[in-house]
Protein backbone atom coordinates (compact mmCIF):
# COMPACT_ATOMS: atom_id res chain seq x y z
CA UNK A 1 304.76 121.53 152.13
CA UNK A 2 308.22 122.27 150.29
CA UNK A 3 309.12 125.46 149.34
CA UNK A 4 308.71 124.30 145.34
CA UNK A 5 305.20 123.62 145.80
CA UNK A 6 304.41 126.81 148.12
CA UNK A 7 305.82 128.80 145.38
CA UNK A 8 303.39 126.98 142.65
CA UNK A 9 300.06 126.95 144.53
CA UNK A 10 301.39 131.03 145.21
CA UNK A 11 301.92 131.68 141.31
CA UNK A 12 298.60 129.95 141.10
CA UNK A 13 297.09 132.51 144.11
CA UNK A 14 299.15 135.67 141.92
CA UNK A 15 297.44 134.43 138.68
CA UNK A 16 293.84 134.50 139.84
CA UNK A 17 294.47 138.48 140.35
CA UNK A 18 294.45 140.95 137.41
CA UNK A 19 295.76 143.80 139.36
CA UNK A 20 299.02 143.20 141.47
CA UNK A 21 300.93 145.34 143.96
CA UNK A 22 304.21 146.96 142.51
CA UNK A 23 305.88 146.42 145.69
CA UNK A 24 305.15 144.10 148.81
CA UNK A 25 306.92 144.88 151.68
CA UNK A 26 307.19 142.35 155.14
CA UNK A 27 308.50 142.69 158.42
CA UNK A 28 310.68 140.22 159.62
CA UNK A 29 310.15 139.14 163.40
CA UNK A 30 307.55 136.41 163.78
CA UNK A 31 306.15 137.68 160.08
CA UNK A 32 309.07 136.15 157.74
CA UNK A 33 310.39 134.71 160.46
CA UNK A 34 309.10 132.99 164.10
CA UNK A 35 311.32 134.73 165.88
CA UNK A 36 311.93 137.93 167.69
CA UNK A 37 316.05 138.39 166.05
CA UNK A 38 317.39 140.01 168.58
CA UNK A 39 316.96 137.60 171.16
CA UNK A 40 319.26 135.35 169.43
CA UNK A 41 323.01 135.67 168.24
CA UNK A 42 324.59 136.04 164.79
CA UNK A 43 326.30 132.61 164.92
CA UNK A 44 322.24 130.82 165.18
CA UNK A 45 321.57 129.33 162.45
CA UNK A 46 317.85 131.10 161.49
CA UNK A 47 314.69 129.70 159.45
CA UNK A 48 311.86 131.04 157.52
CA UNK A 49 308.27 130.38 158.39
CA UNK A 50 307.49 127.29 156.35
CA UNK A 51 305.70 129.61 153.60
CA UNK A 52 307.52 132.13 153.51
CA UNK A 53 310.59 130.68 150.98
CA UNK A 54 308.26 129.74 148.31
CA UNK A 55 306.34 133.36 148.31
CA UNK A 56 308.98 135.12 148.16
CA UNK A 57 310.28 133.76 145.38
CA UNK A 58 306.91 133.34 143.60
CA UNK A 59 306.11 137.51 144.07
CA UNK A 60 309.33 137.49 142.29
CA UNK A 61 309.04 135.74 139.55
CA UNK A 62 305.90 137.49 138.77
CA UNK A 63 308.02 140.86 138.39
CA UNK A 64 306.93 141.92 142.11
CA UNK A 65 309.27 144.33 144.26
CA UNK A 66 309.78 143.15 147.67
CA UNK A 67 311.22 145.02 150.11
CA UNK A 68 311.87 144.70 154.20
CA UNK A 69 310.75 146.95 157.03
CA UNK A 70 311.79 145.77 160.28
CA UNK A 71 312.17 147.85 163.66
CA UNK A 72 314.71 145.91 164.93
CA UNK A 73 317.21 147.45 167.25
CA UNK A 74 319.47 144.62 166.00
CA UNK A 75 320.26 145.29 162.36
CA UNK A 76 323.03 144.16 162.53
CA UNK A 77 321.91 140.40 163.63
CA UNK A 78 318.75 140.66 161.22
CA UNK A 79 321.02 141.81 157.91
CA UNK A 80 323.22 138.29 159.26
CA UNK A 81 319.92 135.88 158.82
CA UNK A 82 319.27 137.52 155.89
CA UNK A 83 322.26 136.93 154.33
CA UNK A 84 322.39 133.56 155.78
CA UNK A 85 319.18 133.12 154.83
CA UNK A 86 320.36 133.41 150.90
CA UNK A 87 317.29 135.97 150.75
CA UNK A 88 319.11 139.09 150.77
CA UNK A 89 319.12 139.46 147.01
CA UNK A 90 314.96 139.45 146.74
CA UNK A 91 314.53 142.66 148.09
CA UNK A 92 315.43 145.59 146.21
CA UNK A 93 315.13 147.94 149.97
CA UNK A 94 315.41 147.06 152.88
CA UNK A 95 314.75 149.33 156.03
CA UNK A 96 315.58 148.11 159.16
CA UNK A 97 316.09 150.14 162.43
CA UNK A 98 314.87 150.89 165.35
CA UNK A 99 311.53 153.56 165.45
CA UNK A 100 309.14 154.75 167.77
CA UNK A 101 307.28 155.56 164.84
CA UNK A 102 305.35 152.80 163.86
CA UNK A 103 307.15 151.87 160.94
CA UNK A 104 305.79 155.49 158.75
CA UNK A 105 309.96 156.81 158.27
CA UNK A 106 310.75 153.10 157.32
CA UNK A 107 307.68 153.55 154.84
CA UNK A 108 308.86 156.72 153.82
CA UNK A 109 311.90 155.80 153.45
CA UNK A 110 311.22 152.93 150.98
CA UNK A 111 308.44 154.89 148.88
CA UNK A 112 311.81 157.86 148.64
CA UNK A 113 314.15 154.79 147.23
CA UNK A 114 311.73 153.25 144.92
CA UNK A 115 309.16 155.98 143.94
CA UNK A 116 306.42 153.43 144.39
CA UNK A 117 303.29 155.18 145.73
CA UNK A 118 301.75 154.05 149.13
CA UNK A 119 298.59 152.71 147.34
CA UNK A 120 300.93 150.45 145.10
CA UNK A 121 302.19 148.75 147.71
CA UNK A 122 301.57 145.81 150.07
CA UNK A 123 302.40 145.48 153.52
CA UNK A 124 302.23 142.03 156.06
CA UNK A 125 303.42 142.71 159.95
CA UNK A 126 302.49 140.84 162.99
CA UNK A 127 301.58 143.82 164.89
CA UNK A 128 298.54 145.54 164.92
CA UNK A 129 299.71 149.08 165.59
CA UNK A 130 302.08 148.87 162.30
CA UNK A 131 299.09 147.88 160.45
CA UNK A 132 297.00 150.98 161.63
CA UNK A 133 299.61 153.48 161.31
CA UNK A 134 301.21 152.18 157.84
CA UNK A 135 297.31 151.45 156.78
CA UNK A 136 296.32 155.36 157.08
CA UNK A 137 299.49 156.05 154.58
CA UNK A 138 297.44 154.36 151.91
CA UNK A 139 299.58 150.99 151.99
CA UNK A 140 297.15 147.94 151.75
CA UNK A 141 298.64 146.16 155.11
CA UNK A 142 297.29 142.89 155.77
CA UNK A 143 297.82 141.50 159.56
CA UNK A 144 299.34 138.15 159.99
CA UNK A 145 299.14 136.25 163.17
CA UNK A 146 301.54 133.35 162.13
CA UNK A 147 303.55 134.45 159.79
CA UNK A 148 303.10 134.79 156.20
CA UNK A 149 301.52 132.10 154.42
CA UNK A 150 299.05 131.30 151.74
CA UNK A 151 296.08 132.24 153.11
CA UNK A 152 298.08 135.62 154.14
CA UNK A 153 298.98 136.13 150.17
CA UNK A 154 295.48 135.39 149.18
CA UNK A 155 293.69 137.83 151.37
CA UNK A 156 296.32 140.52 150.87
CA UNK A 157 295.93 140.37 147.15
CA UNK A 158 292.07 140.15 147.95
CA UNK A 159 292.30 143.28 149.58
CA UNK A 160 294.87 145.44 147.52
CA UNK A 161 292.80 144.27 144.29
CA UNK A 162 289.26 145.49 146.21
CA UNK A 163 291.46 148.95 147.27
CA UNK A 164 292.67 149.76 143.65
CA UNK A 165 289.03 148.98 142.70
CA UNK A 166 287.61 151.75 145.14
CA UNK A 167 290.15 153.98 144.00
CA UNK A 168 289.50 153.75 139.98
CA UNK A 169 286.05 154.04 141.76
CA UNK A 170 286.53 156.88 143.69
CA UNK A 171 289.06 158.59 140.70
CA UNK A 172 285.88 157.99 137.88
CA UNK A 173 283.20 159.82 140.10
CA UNK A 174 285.66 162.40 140.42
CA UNK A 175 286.45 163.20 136.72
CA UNK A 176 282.21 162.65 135.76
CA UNK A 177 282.05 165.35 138.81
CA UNK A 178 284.62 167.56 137.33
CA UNK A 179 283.18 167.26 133.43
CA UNK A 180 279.79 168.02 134.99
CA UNK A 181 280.72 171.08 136.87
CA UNK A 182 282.85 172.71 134.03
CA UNK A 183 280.08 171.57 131.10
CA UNK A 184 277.48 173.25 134.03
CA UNK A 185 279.56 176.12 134.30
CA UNK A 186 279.55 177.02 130.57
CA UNK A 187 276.02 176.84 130.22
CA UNK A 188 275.15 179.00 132.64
């Protein structure tokens, strides 16, 4: 499938959803890309999983925020695929270093440049343990095991959407709780 019609049947995929992510963030090794970068050099010439093009672009054109966290100890080799990538302009952060942390400082990092709030954002990775950690922030993280594709966008936006839903939920039985208790309190 070419990257035009991933990024068609993916505006399709965005449409079906009335409430969208401000920001979706991806790691890079073996999520954008099938690949671990720094096992290769600079001068390779690198490639996107076959998806991954045509979501991209289609998150952006639907006014989406992307953004990178990667923690690569080769930033330096993953900021040269990106650029020769011609991707580098999509993402309006990108954090990439090396952490023991799970990826929370790159998340903190990017919610400190962009002011979007955890539960406004999106997150794929190929590893578990990011998922977990970066999960318990309030990020909607969605674990892909080969790369991102469309299935990957569909059940991520699945998700998120069902999330927000809990929390105007969760936010509703809290102000009926909080009318209740201060109308209770007057009366009696």
């Amino acid at each position: 499938m070419d990257d035009e019609r991933v990024k068609a049947e993916a505006l399709q995929i965005i449409g079906m959803f009335q409430v969208l992510p401000r920001l979706v963030v991806f790691d890079l090794d073996y999520t954008l890309w099938p690949f671990y970068c720094d096992c290769l050099s600079k001068r390779e010439q690198p490639s996107l999983f076959p998806h991954a093009n045509g979501i991209l672009y289609a998150l952006k054109d639907k006014g989406i925020d992307l953004a990178i966290a990667s923690r690569s100890p080769t930033s330096d080799i993953a900021n040269a695929f990106i650029d020769k990538l011609g991707i580098k302009s999509l993402f309006v952060t990108q954090e990439i270093f090396a952490s023991w942390t799970h990826k929370t400082d790159h998340f903190q990092r990017i919610h400190s440049s962009t002011g979007v709030p955890f539960t406004s954002m999106l997150f794929f990775d190929d590893e578990d343990r990011n998922i977990v950690t970066v999960s318990k922030m309030g990020v909607t993280s969605i674990l892909v095991d080969n790369g991102v594709n469309l299935e990957a966008l569909r059940q991520g936006l699945t998700t998120y959407a069902h999330n927000m839903n809990k929390i105007d939920h969760n936010k509703k039985k809290w102000t009926n709780y909080t009318q209740n208790s201060t109308s209770s309190e007057r009366t009696g």
